[in-house]
Protein backbone atom coordinates (compact mmCIF):
# COMPACT_ATOMS: atom_id res chain seq x y z
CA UNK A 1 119.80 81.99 105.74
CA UNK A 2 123.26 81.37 107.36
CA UNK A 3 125.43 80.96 104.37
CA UNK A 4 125.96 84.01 102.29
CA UNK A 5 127.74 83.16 98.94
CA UNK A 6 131.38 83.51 98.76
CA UNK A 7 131.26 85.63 102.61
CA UNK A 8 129.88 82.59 104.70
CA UNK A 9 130.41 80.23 102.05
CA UNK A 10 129.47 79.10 98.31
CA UNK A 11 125.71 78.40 97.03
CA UNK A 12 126.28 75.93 94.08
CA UNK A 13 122.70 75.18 92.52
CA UNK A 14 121.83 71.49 93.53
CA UNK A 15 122.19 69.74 90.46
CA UNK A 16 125.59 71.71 89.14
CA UNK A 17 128.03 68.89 89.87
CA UNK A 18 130.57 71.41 88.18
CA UNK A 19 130.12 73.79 90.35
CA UNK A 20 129.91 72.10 93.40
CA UNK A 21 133.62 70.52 92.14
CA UNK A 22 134.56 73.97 91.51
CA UNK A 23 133.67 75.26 95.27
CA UNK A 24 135.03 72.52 96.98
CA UNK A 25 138.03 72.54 95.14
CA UNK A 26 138.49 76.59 95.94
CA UNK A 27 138.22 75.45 99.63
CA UNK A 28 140.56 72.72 99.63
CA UNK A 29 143.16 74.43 98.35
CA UNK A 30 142.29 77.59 100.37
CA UNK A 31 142.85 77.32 103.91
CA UNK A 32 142.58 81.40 104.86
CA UNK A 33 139.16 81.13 103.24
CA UNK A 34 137.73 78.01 104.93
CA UNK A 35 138.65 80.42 108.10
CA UNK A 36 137.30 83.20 106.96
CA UNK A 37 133.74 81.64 106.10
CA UNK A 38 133.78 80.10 109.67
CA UNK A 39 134.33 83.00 111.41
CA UNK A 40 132.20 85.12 109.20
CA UNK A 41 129.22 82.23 109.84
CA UNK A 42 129.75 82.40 113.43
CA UNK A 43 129.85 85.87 113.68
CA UNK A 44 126.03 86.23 111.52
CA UNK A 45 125.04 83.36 113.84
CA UNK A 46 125.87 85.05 116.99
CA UNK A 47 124.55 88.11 115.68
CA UNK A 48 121.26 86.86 114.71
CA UNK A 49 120.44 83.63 116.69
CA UNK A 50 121.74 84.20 120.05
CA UNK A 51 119.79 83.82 123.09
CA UNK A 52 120.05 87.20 124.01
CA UNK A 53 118.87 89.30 120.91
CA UNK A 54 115.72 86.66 120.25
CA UNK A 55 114.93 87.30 123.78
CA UNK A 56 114.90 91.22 123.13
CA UNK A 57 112.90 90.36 119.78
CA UNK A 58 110.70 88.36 121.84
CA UNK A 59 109.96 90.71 124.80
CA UNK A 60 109.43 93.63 122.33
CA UNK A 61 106.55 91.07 120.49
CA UNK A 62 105.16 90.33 123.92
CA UNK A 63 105.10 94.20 125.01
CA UNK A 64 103.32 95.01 121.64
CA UNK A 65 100.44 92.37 121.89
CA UNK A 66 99.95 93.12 125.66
């Protein structure tokens, strides 16, 4: 759910050796876009996992059933 292809990173079906090769080689060579996919992935990350919006997600749950 984290990794969106070629924003938070690549999504190579498992058994392409090719294009695994293929993605790794883009982000050895590319050191801008090894940035940008980590701070694009930590950005949806502390968007969508932090502490604070699963606790409004969970109080809004709780509120509902009670």
């Amino acid at each position: 759910e984290v990794v969106e292809h070629e924003k938070t990173g690549f999504i190579v079906p498992p058994k392409s050796v090719t294009e695994t090769a293929h993605a790794l080689e883009k982000l050895i060579d590319n050191k801008n876009l090894r940035i940008t996919f980590g701070n694009n992935g930590r950005k949806k990350v502390e968007k969508e996992y932090s502490w604070n919006d699963n606790l409004k997600q969970i109080i809004k749950l709780y509120l509902k059933l009670v």
